[in-house]
C-alpha atoms as a PDB file:
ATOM      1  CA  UNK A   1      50.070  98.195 145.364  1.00  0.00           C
ATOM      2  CA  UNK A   2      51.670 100.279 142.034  1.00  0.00           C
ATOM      3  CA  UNK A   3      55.015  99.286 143.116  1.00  0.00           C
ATOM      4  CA  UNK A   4      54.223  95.405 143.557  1.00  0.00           C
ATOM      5  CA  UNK A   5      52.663  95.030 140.284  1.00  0.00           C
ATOM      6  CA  UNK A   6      55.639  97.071 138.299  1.00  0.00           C
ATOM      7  CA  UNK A   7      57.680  94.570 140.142  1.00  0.00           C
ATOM      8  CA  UNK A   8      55.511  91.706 138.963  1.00  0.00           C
ATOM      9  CA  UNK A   9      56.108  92.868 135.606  1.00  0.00           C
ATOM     10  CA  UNK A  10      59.709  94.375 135.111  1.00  0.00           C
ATOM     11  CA  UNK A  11      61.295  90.937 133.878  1.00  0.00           C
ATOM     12  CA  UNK A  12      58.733  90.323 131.448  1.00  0.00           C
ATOM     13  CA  UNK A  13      59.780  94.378 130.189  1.00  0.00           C
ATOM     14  CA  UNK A  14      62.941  93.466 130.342  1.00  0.00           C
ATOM     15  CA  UNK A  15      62.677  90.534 128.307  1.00  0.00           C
ATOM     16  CA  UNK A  16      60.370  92.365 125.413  1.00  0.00           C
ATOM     17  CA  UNK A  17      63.346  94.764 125.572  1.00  0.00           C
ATOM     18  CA  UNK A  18      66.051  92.593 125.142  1.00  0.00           C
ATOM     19  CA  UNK A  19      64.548  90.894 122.130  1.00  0.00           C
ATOM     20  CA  UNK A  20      63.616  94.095 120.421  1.00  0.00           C
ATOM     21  CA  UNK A  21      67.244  95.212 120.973  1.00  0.00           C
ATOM     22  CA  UNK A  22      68.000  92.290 119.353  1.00  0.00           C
ATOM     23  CA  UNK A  23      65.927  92.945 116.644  1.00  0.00           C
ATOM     24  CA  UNK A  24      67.219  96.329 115.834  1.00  0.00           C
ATOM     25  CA  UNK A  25      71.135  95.026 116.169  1.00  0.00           C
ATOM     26  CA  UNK A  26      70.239  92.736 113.774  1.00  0.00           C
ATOM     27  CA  UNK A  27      68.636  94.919 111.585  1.00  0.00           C
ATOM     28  CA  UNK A  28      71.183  97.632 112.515  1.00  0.00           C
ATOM     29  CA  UNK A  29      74.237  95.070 111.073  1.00  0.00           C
ATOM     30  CA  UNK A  30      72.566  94.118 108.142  1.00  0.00           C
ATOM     31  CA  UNK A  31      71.445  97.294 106.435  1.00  0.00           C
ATOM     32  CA  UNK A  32      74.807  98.237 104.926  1.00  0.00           C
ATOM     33  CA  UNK A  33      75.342  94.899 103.219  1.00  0.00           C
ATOM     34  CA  UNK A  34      71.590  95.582 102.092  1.00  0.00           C
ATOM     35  CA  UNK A  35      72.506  98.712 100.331  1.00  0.00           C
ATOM     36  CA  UNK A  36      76.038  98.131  98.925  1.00  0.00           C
ATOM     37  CA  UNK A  37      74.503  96.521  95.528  1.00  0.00           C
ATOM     38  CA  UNK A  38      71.920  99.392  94.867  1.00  0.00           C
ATOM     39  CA  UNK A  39      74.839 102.164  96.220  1.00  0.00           C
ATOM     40  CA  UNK A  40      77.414 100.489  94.534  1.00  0.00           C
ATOM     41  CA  UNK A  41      75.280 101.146  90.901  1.00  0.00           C
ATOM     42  CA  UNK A  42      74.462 104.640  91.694  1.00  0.00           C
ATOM     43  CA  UNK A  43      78.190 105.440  91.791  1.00  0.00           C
ATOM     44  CA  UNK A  44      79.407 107.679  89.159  1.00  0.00           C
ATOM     45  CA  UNK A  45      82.808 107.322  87.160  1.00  0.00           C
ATOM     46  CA  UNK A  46      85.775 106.315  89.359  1.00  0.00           C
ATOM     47  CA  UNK A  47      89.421 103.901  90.300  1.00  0.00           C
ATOM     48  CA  UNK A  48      88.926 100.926  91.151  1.00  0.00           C
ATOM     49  CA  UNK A  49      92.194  99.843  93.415  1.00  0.00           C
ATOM     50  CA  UNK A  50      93.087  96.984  94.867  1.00  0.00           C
ATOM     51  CA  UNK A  51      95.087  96.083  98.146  1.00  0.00           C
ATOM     52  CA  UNK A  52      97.169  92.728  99.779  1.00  0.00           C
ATOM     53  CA  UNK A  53      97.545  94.593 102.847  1.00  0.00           C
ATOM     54  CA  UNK A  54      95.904  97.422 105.529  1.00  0.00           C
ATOM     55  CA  UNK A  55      98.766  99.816 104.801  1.00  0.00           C
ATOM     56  CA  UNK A  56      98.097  99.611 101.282  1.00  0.00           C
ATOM     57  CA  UNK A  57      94.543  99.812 102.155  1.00  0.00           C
ATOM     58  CA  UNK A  58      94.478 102.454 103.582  1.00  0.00           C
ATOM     59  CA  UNK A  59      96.540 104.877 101.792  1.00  0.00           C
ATOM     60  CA  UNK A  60      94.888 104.102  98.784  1.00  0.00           C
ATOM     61  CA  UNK A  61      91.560 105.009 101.163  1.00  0.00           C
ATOM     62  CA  UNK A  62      93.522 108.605 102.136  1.00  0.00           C
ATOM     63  CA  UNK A  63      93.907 109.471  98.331  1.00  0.00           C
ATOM     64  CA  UNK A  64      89.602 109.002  98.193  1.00  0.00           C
ATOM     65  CA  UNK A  65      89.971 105.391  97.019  1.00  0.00           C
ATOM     66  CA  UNK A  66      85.877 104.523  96.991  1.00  0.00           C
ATOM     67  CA  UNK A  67      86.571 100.609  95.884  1.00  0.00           C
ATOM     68  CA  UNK A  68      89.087  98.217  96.501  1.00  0.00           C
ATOM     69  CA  UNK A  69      89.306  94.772  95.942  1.00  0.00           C
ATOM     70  CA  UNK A  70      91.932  92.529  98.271  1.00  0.00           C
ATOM     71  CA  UNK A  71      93.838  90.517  95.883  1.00  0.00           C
ATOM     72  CA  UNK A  72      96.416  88.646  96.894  1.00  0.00           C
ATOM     73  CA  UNK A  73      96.926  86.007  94.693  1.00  0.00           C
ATOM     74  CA  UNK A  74     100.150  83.059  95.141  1.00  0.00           C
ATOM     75  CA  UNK A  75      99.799  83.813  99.246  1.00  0.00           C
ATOM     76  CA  UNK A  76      98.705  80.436 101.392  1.00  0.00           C
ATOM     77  CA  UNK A  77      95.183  80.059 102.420  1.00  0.00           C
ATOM     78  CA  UNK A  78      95.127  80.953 106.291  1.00  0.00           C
ATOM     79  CA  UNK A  79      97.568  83.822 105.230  1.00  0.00           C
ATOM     80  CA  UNK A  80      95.246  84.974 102.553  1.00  0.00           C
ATOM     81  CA  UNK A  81      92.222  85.111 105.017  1.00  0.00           C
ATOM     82  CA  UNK A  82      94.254  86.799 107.743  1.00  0.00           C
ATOM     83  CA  UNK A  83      95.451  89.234 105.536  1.00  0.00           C
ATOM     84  CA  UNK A  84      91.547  89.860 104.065  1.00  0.00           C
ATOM     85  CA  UNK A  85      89.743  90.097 107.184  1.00  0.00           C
ATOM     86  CA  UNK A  86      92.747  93.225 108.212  1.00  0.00           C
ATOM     87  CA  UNK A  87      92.143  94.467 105.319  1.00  0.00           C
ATOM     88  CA  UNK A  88      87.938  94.286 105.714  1.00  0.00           C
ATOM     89  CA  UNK A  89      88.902  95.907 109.162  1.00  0.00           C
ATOM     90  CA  UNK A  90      90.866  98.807 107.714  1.00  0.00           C
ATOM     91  CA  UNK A  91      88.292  99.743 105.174  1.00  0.00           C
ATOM     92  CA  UNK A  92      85.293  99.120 107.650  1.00  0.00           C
ATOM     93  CA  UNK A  93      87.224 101.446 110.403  1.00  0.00           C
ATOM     94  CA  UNK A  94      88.491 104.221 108.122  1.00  0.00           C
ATOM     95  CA  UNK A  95      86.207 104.318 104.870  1.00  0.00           C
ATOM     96  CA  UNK A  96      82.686 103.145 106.248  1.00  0.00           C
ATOM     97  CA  UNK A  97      80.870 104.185 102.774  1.00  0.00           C
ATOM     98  CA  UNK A  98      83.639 102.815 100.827  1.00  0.00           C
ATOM     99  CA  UNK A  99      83.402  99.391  99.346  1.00  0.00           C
ATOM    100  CA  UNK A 100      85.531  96.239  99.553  1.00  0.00           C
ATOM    101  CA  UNK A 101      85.921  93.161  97.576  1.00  0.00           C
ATOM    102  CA  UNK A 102      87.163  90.080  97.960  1.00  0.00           C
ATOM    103  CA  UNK A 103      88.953  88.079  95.029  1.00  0.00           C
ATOM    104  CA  UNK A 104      87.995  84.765  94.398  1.00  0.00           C
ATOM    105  CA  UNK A 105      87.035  84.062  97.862  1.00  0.00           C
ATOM    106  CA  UNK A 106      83.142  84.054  97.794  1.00  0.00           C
ATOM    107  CA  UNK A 107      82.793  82.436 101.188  1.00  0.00           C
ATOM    108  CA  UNK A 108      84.938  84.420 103.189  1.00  0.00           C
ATOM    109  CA  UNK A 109      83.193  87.791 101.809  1.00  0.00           C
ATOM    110  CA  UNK A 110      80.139  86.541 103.096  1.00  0.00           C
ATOM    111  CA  UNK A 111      81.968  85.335 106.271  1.00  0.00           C
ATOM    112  CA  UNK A 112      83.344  88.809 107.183  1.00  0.00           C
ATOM    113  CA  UNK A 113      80.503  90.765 105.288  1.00  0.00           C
ATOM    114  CA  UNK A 114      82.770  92.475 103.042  1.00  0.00           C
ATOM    115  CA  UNK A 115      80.453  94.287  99.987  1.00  0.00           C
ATOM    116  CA  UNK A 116      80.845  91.911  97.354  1.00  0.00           C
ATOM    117  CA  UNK A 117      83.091  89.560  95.241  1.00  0.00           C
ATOM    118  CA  UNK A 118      85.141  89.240  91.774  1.00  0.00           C
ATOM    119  CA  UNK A 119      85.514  85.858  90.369  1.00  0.00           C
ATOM    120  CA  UNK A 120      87.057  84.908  86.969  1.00  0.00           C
ATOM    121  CA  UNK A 121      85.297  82.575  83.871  1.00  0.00           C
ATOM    122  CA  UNK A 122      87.200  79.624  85.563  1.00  0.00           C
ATOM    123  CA  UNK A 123      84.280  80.067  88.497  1.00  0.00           C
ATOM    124  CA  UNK A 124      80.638  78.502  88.050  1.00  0.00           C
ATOM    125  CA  UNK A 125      79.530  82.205  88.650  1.00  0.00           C
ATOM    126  CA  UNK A 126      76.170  81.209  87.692  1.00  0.00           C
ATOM    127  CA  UNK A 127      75.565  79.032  90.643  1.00  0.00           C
ATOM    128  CA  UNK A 128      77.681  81.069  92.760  1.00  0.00           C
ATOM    129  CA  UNK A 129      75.559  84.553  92.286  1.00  0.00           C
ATOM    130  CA  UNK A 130      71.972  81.934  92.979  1.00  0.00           C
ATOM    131  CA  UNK A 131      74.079  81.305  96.422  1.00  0.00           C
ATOM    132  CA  UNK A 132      75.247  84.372  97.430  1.00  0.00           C
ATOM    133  CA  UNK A 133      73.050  87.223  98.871  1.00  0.00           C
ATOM    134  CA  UNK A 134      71.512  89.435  96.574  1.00  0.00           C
ATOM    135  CA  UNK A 135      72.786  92.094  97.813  1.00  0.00           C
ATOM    136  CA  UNK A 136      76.324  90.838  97.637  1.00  0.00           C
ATOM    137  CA  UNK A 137      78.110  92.970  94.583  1.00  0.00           C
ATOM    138  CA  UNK A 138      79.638  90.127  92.680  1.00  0.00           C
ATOM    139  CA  UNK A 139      81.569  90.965  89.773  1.00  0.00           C
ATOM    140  CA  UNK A 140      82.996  88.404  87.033  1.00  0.00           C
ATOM    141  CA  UNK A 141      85.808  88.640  84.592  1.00  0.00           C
ATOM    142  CA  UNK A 142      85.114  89.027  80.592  1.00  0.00           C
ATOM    143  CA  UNK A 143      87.076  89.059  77.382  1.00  0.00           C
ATOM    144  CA  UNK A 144      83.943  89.371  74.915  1.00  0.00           C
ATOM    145  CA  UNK A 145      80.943  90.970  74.680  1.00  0.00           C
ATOM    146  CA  UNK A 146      78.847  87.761  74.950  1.00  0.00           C
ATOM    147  CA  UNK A 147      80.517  86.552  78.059  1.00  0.00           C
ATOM    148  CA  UNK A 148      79.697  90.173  79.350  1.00  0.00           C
ATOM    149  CA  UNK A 149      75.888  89.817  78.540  1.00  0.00           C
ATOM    150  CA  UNK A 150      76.191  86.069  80.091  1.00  0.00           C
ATOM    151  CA  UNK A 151      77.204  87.347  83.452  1.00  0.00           C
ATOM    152  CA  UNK A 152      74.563  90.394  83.016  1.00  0.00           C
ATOM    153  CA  UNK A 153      71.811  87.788  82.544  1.00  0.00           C
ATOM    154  CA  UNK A 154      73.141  85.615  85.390  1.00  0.00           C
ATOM    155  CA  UNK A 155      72.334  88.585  87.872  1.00  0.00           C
ATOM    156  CA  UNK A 156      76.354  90.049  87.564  1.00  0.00           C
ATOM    157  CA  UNK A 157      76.293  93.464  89.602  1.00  0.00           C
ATOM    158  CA  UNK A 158      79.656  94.042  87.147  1.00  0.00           C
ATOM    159  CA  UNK A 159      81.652  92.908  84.762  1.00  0.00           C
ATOM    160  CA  UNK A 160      85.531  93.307  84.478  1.00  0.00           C
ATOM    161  CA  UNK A 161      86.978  93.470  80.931  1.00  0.00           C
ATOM    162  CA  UNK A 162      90.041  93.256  79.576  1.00  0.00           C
ATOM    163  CA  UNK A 163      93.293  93.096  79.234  1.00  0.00           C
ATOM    164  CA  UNK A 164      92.537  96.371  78.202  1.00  0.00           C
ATOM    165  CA  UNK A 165      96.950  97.158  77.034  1.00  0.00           C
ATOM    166  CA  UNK A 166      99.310  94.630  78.167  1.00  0.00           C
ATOM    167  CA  UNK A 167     100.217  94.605  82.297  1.00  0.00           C
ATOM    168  CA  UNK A 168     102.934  93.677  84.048  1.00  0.00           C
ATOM    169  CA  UNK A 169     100.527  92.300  86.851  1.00  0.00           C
ATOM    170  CA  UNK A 170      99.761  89.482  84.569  1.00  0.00           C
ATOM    171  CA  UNK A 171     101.989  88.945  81.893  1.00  0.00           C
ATOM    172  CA  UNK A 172      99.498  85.958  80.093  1.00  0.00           C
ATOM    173  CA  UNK A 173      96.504  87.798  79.867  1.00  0.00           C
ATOM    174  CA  UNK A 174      95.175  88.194  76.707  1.00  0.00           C
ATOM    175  CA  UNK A 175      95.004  91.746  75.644  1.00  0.00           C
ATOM    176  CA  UNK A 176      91.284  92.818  74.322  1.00  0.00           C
ATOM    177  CA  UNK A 177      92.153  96.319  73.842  1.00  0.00           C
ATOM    178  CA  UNK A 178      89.592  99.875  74.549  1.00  0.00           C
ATOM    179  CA  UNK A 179      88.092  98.888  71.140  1.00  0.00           C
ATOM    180  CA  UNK A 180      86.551  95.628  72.350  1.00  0.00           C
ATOM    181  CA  UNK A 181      85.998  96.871  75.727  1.00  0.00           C
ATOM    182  CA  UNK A 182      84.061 100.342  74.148  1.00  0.00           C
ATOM    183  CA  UNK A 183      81.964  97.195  72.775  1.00  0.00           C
ATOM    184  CA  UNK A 184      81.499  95.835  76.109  1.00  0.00           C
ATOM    185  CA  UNK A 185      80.370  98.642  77.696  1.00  0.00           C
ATOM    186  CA  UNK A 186      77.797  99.388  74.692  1.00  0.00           C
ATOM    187  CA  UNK A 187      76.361  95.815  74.848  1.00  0.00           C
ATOM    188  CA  UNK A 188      75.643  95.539  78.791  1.00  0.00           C
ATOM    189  CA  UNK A 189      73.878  97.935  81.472  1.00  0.00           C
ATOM    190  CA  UNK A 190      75.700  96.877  84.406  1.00  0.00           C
ATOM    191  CA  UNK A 191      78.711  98.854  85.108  1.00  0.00           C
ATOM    192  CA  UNK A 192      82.166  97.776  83.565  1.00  0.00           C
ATOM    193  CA  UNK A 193      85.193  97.769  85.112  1.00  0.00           C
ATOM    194  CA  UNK A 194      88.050  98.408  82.608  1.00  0.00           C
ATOM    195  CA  UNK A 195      91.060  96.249  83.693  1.00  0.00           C
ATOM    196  CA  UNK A 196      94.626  95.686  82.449  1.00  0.00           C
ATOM    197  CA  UNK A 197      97.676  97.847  82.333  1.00  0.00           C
ATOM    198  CA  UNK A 198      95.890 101.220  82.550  1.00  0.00           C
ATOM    199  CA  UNK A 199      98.368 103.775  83.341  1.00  0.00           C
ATOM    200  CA  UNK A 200      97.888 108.020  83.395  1.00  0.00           C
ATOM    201  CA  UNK A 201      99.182 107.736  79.735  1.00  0.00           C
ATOM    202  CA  UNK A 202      96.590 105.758  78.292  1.00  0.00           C
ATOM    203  CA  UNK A 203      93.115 106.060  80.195  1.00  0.00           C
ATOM    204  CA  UNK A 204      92.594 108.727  77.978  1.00  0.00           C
ATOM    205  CA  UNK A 205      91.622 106.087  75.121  1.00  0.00           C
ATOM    206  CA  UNK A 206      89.400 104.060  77.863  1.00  0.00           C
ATOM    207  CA  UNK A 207      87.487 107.789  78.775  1.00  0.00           C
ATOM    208  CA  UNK A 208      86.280 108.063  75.830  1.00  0.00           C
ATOM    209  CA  UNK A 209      84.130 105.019  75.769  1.00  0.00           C
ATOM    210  CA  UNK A 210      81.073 104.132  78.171  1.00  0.00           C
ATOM    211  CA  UNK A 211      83.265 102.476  80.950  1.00  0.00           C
ATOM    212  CA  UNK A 212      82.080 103.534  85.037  1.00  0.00           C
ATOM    213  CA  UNK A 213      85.492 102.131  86.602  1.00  0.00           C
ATOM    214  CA  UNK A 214      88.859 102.262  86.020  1.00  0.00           C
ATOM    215  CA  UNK A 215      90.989  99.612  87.828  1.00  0.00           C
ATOM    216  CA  UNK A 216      94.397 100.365  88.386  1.00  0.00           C
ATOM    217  CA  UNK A 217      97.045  97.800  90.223  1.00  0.00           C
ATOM    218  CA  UNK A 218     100.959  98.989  89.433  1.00  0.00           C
ATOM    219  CA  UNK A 219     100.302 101.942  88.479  1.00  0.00           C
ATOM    220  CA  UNK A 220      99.146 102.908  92.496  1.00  0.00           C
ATOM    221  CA  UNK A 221     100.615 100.347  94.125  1.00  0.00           C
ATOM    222  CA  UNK A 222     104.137 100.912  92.366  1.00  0.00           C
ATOM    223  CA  UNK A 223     104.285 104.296  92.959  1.00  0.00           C
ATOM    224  CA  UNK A 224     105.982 106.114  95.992  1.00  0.00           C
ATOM    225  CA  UNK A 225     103.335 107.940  96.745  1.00  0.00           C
ATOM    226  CA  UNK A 226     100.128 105.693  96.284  1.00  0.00           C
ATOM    227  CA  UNK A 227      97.688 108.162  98.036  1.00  0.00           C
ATOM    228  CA  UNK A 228      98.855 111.089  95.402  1.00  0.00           C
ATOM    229  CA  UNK A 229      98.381 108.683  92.589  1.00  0.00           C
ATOM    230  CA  UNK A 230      94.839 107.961  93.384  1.00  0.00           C
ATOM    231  CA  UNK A 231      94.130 112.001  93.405  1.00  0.00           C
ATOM    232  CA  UNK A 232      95.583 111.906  90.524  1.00  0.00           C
ATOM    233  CA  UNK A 233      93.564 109.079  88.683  1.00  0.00           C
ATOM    234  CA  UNK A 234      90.838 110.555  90.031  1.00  0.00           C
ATOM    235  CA  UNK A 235      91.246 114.351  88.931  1.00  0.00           C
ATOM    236  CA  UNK A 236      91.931 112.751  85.435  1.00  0.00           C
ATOM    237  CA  UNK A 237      88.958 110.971  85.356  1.00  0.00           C
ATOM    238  CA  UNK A 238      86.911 114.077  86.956  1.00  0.00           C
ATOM    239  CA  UNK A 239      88.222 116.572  84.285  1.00  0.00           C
ATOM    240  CA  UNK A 240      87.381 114.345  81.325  1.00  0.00           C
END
């Protein structure tokens, strides 16, 4: 009699199982997207790097790279969101508590669930924060203090200011200089990213001033040894 009404029963089990497996995959899968906003601001001082493909990726990752964004800016379309999604991979795989970025490609970072976004002043950032998750670290590019506290206000996780000294990466941008960027970081209470030609010689100048991140392009990418060059950032940074 026991064993005919467990039999009765067993698919109806198996189907409260199923959906509470379910339930927990999906809760499982969404947690660290949750989080990356809240861990993201607890961060302390540190590079902020930035990778067009997995190898680069992931040596900057092997030199304790803790952010990178995946710029790739001039490639086509379908191979810019090839190369992104490897690059999600490689940081998902080999980092899993670092975070990635996409750059200018707000749909796709929600797409593959990468930790956030940077978009420039050319972007209706406004609108675009409303859409995107909250937890979704969304950064946006300043030159002035206002247009920092205009992003702040618009629910910015981050603003990136500069060109802090004149960059090679790109050659038009207008140089603000550590002196407006010191500003910056005095008029806002999100984190700033100092950006723009920031080399071992000179971060010095930017360490001095209330900045969280330091984001560094040629200066790692350029070098022979990228991995060594983020320790190296990084000691700086640590000792100051």
């Amino acid at each position: 009699m026991i064993g005919i009404t467990q039999h009765r029963y067993m698919p109806i089990i198996r189907h409260i199982l199923l959906i509470l497996i379910d339930i927990y995959l999906h809760f499982y899968t969404f947690i660290p997207m949750y989080r990356s906003r809240q861990k993201f601001n607890e961060m302390g001082r540190d590079i902020y790097t930035f990778a067009r493909t997995p190898d680069e990726a992931l040596s900057q990752l092997s030199g304790g790279s803790q952010i990178i964004q995946f710029r790739a800016k001039g490639l086509p379309q379908e191979k810019k969101e090839s190369q992104a999604a490897a690059v999600v991979q490689t940081v998902r795989q080999n980092a899993p508590g670092a975070f990635i970025l996409l750059n200018d490609l707000p749909e796709l970072a929600v797409s593959l669930e990468a930790d956030g976004v940077h978009v420039g002043q050319d972007r209706d950032f406004r609108t675009l924060i409303q859409k995107l998750p909250d937890s979704m670290i969304t950064g946006v590019s300043v030159d002035t203090p206002q247009e920092a506290l205009e992003a702040q206000e618009a629910g910015a996780a981050y603003v990136g200011a500069g060109a802090a000294f004149p960059t090679s990466t790109k050659p038009d941008a207008v140089v603000i200089g550590p002196e407006t960027i010191a500003r910056i970081a005095e008029t806002v209470t999100i984190p700033v990213v100092a950006i723009g030609g920031i080399t071992l010689d000179n971060i010095s100048t930017l360490l001095s001033t209330r900045v969280r991140f330091f984001a560094v392009i040629s200066a790692v990418v350029s070098a022979p040894d990228s991995a060594a060059r983020v320790r190296r950032f990084k000691q700086v940074i640590a000792d100051y």
